[in-house]
PDB file of N, CA and C in Angstrom:
ATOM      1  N   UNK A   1     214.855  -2.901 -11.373  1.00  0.00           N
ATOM      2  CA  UNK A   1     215.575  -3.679 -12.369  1.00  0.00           C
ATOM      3  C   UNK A   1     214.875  -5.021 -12.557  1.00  0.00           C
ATOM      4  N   UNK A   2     214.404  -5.609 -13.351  1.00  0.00           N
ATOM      5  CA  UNK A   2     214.141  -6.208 -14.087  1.00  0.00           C
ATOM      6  C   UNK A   2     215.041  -7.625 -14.035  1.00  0.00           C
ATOM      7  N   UNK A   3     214.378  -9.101 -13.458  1.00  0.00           N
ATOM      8  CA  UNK A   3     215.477  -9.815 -13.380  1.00  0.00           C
ATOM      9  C   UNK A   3     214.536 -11.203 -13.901  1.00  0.00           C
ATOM     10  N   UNK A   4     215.119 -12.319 -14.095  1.00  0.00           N
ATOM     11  CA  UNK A   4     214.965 -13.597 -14.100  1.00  0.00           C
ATOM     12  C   UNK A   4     214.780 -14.216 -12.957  1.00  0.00           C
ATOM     13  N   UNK A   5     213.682 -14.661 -12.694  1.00  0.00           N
ATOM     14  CA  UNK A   5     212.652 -15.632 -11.672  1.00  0.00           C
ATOM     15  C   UNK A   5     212.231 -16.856 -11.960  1.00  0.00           C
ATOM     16  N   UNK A   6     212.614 -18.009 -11.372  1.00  0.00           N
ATOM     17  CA  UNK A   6     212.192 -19.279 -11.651  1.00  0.00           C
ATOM     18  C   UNK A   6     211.248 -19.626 -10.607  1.00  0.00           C
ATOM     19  N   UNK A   7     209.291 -19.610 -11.528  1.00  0.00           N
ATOM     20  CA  UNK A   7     208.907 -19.663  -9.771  1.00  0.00           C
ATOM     21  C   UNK A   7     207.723 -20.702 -10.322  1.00  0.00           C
ATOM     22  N   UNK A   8     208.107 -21.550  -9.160  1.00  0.00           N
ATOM     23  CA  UNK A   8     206.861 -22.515  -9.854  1.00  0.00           C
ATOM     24  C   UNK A   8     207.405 -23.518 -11.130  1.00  0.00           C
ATOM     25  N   UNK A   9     208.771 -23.281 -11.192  1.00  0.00           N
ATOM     26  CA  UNK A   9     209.096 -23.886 -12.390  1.00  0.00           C
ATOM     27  C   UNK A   9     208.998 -23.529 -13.880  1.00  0.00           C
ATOM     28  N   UNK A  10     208.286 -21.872 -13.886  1.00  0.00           N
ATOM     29  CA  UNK A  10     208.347 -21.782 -14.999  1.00  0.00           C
ATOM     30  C   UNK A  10     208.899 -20.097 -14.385  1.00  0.00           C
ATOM     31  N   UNK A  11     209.654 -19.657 -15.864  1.00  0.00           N
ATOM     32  CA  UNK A  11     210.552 -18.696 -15.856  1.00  0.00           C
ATOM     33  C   UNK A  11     209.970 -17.134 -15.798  1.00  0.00           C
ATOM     34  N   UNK A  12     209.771 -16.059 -14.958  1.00  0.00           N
ATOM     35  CA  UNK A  12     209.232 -15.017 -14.938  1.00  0.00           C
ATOM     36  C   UNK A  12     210.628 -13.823 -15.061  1.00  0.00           C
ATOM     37  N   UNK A  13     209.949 -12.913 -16.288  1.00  0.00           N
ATOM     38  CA  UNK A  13     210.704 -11.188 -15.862  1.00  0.00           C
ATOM     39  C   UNK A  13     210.062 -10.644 -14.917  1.00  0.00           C
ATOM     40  N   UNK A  14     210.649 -10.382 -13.719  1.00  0.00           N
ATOM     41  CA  UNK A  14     209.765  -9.395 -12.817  1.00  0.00           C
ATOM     42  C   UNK A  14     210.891  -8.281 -12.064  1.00  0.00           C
ATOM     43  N   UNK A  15     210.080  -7.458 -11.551  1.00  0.00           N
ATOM     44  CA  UNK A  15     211.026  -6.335 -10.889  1.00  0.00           C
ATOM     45  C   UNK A  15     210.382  -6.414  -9.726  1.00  0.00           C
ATOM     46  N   UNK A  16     211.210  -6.805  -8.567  1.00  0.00           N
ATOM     47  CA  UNK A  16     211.257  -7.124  -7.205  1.00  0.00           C
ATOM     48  C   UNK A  16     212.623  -7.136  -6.467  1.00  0.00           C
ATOM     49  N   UNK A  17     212.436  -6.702  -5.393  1.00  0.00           N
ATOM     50  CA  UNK A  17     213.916  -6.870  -4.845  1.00  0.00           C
ATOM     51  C   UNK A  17     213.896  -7.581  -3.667  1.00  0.00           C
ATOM     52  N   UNK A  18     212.702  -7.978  -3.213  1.00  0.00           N
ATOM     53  CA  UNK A  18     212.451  -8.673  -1.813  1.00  0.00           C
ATOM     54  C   UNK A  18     211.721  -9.774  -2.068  1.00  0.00           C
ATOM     55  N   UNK A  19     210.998 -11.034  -1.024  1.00  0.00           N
ATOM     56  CA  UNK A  19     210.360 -12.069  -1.546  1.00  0.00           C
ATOM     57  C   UNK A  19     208.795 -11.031  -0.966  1.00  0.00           C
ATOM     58  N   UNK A  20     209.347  -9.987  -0.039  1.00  0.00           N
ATOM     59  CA  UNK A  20     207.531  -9.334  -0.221  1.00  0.00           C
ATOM     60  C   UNK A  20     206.877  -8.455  -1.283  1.00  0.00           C
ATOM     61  N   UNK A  21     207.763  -7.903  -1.746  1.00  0.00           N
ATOM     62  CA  UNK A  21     207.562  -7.505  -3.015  1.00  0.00           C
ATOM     63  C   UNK A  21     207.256  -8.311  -4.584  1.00  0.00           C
ATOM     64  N   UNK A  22     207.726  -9.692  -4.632  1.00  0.00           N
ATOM     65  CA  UNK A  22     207.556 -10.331  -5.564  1.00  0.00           C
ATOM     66  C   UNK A  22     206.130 -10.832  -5.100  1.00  0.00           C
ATOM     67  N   UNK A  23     206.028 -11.387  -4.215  1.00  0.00           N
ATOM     68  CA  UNK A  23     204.507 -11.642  -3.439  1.00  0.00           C
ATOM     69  C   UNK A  23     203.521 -10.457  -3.599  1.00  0.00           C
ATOM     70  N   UNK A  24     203.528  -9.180  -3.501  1.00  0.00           N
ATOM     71  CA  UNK A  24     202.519  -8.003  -3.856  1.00  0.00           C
ATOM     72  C   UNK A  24     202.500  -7.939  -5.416  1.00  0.00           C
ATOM     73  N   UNK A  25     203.687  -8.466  -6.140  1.00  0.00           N
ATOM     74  CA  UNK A  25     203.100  -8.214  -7.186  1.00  0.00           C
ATOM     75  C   UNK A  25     202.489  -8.918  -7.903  1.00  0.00           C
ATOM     76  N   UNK A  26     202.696 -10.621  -8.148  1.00  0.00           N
ATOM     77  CA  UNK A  26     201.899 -11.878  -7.978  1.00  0.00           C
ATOM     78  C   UNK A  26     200.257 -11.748  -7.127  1.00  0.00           C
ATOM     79  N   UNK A  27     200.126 -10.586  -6.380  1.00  0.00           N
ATOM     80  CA  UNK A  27     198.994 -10.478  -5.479  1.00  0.00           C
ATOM     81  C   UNK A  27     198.521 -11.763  -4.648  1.00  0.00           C
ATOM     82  N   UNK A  28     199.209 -12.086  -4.267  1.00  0.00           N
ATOM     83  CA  UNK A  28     199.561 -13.138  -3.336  1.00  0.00           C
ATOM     84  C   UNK A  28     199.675 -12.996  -1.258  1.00  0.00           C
ATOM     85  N   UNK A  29     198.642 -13.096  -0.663  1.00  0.00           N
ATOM     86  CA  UNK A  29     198.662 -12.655   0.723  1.00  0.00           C
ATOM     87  C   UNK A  29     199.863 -13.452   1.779  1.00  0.00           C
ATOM     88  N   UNK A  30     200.814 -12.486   1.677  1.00  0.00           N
ATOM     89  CA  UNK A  30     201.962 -13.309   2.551  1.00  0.00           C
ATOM     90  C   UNK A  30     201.539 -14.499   3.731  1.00  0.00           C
ATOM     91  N   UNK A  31     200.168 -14.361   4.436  1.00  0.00           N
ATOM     92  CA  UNK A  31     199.948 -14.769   5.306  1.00  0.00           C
ATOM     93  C   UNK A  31     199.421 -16.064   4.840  1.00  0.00           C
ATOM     94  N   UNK A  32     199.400 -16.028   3.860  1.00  0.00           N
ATOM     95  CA  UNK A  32     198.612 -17.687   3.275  1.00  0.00           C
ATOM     96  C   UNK A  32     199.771 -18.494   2.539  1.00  0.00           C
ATOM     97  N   UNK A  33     200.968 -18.068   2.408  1.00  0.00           N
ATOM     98  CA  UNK A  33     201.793 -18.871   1.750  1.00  0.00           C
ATOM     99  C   UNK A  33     203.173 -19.301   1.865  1.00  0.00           C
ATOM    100  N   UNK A  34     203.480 -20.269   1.981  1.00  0.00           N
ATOM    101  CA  UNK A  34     205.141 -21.212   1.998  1.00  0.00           C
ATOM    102  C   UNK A  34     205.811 -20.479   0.671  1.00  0.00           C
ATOM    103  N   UNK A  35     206.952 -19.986   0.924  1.00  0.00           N
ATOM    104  CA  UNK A  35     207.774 -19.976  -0.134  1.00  0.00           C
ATOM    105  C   UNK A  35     209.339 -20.598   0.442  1.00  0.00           C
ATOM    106  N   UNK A  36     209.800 -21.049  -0.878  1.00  0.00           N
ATOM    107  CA  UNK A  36     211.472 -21.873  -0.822  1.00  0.00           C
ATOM    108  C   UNK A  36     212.126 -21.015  -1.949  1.00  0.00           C
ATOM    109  N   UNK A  37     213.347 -20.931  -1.188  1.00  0.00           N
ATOM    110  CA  UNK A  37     213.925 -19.958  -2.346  1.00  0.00           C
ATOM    111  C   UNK A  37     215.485 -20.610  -2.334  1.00  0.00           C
ATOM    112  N   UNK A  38     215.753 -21.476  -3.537  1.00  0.00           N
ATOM    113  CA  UNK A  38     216.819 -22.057  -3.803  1.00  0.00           C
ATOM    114  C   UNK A  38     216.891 -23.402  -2.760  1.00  0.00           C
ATOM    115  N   UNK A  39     215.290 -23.576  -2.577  1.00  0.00           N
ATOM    116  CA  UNK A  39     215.914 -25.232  -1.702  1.00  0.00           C
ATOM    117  C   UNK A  39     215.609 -24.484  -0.379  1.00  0.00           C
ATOM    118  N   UNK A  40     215.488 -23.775   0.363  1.00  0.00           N
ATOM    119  CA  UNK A  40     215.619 -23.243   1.621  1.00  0.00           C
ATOM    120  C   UNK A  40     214.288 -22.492   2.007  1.00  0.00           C
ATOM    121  N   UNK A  41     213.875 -23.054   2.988  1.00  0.00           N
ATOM    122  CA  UNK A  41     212.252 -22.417   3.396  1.00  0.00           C
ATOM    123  C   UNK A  41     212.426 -21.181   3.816  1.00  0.00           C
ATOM    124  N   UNK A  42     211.917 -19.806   3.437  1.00  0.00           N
ATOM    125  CA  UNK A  42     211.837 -18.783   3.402  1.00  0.00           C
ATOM    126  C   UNK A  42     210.897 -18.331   4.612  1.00  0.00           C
ATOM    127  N   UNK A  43     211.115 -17.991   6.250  1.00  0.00           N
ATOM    128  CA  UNK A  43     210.491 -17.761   7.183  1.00  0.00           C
ATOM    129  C   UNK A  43     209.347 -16.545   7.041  1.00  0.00           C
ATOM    130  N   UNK A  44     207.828 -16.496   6.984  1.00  0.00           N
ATOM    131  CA  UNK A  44     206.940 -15.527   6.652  1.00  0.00           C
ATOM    132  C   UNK A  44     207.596 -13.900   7.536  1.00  0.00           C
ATOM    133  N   UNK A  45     208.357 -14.100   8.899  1.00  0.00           N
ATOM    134  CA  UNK A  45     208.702 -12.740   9.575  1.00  0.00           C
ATOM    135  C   UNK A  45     210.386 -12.918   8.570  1.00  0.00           C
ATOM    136  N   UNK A  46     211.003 -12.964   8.027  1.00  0.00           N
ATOM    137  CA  UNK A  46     211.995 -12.552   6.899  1.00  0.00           C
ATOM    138  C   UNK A  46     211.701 -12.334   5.207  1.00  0.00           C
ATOM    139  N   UNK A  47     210.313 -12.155   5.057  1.00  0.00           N
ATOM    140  CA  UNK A  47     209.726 -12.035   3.841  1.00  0.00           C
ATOM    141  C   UNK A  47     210.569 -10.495   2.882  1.00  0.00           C
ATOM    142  N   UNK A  48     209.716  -9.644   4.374  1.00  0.00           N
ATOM    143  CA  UNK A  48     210.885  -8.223   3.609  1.00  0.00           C
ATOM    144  C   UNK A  48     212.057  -8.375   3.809  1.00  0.00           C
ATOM    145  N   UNK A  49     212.431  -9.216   4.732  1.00  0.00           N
ATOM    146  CA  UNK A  49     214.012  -8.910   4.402  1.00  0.00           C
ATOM    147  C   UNK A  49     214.760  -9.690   3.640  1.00  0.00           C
ATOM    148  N   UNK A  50     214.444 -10.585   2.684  1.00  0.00           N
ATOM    149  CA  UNK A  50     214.978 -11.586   1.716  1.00  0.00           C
ATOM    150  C   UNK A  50     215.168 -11.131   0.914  1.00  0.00           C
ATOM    151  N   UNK A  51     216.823 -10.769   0.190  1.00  0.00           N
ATOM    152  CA  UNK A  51     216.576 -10.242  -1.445  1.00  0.00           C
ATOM    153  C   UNK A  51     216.709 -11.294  -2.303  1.00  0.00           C
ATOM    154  N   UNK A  52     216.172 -10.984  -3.421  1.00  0.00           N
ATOM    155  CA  UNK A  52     216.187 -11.719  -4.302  1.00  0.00           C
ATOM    156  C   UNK A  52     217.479 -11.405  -5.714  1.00  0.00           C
ATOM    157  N   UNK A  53     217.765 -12.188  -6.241  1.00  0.00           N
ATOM    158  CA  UNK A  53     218.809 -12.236  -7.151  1.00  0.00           C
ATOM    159  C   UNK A  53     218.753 -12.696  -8.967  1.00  0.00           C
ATOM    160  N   UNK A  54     218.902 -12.382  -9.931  1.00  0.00           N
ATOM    161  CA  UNK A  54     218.728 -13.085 -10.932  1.00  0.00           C
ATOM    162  C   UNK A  54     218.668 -14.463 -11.006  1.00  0.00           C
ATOM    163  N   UNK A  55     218.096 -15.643 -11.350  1.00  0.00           N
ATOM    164  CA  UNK A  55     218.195 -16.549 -11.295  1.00  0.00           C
ATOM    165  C   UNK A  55     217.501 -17.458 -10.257  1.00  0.00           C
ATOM    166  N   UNK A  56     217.035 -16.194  -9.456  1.00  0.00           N
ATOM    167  CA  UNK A  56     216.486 -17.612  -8.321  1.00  0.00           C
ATOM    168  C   UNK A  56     215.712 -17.969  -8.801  1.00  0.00           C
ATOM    169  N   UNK A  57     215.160 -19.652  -8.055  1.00  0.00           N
ATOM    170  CA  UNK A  57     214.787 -20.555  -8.042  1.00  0.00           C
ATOM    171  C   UNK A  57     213.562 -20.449  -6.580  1.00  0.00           C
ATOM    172  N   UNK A  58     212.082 -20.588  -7.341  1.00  0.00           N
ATOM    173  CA  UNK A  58     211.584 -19.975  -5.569  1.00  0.00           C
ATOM    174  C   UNK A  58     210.172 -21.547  -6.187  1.00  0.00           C
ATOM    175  N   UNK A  59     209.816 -21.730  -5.078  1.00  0.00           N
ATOM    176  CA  UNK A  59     208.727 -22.237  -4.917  1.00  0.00           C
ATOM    177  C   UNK A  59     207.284 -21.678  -4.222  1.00  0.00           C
ATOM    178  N   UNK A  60     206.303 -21.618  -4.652  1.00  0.00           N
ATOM    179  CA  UNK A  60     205.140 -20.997  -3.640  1.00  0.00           C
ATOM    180  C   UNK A  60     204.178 -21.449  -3.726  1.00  0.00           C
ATOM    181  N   UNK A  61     203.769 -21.807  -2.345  1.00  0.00           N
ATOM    182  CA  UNK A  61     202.362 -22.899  -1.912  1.00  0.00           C
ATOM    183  C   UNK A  61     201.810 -21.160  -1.374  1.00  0.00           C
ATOM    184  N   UNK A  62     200.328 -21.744  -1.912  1.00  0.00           N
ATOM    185  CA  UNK A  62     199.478 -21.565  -1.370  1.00  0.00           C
ATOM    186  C   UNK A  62     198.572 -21.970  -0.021  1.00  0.00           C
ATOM    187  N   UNK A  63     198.518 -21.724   1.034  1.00  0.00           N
ATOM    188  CA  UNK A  63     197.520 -22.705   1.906  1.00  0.00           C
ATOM    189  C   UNK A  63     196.490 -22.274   1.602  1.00  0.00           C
ATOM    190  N   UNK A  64     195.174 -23.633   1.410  1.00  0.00           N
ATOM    191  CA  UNK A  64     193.947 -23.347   1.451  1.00  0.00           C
ATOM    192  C   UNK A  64     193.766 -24.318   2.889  1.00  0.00           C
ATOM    193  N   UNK A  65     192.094 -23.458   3.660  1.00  0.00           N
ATOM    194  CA  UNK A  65     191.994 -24.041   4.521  1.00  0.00           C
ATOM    195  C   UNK A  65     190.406 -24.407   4.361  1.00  0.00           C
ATOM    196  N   UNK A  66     190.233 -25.704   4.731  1.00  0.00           N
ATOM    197  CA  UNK A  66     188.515 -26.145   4.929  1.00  0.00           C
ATOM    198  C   UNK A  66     188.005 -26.542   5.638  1.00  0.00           C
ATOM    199  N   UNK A  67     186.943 -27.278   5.584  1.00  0.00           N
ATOM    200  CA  UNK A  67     186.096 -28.317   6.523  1.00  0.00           C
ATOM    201  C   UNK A  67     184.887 -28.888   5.925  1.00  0.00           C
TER     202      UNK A  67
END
């Protein structure tokens, strides 16, 4: 199903039901990134188990690492 995603601040249709699934489909490597979902830091070992809902509100960092 097909829902409303606020990510990054701008508004996405996507079909996901988990925050690991919205992450595979973004192609996005769970292991490199912070997500907040409604204000609340989203722990990388509760990724699959987070559902997601119409309307959320998610944030997602990327980490880059250098030297």
């Amino acid at each position: 199903m097909k829902m409303k995603l606020i990510i990054n601040g701008k508004e996405k249709g996507l079909e996901c039901e988990k925050v690991s699934d919205l992450l595979n489909k973004l192609r996005l490597n769970k292991d490199i990134v912070a997500v907040e979902l409604n204000k609340s830091i989203v722990h990388r070992q509760n990724f699959d188990d987070t559902k997601l809902k119409d309307n959320d509100k998610l944030e997602i960092i990327t980490v880059v690492g250098g030297g």
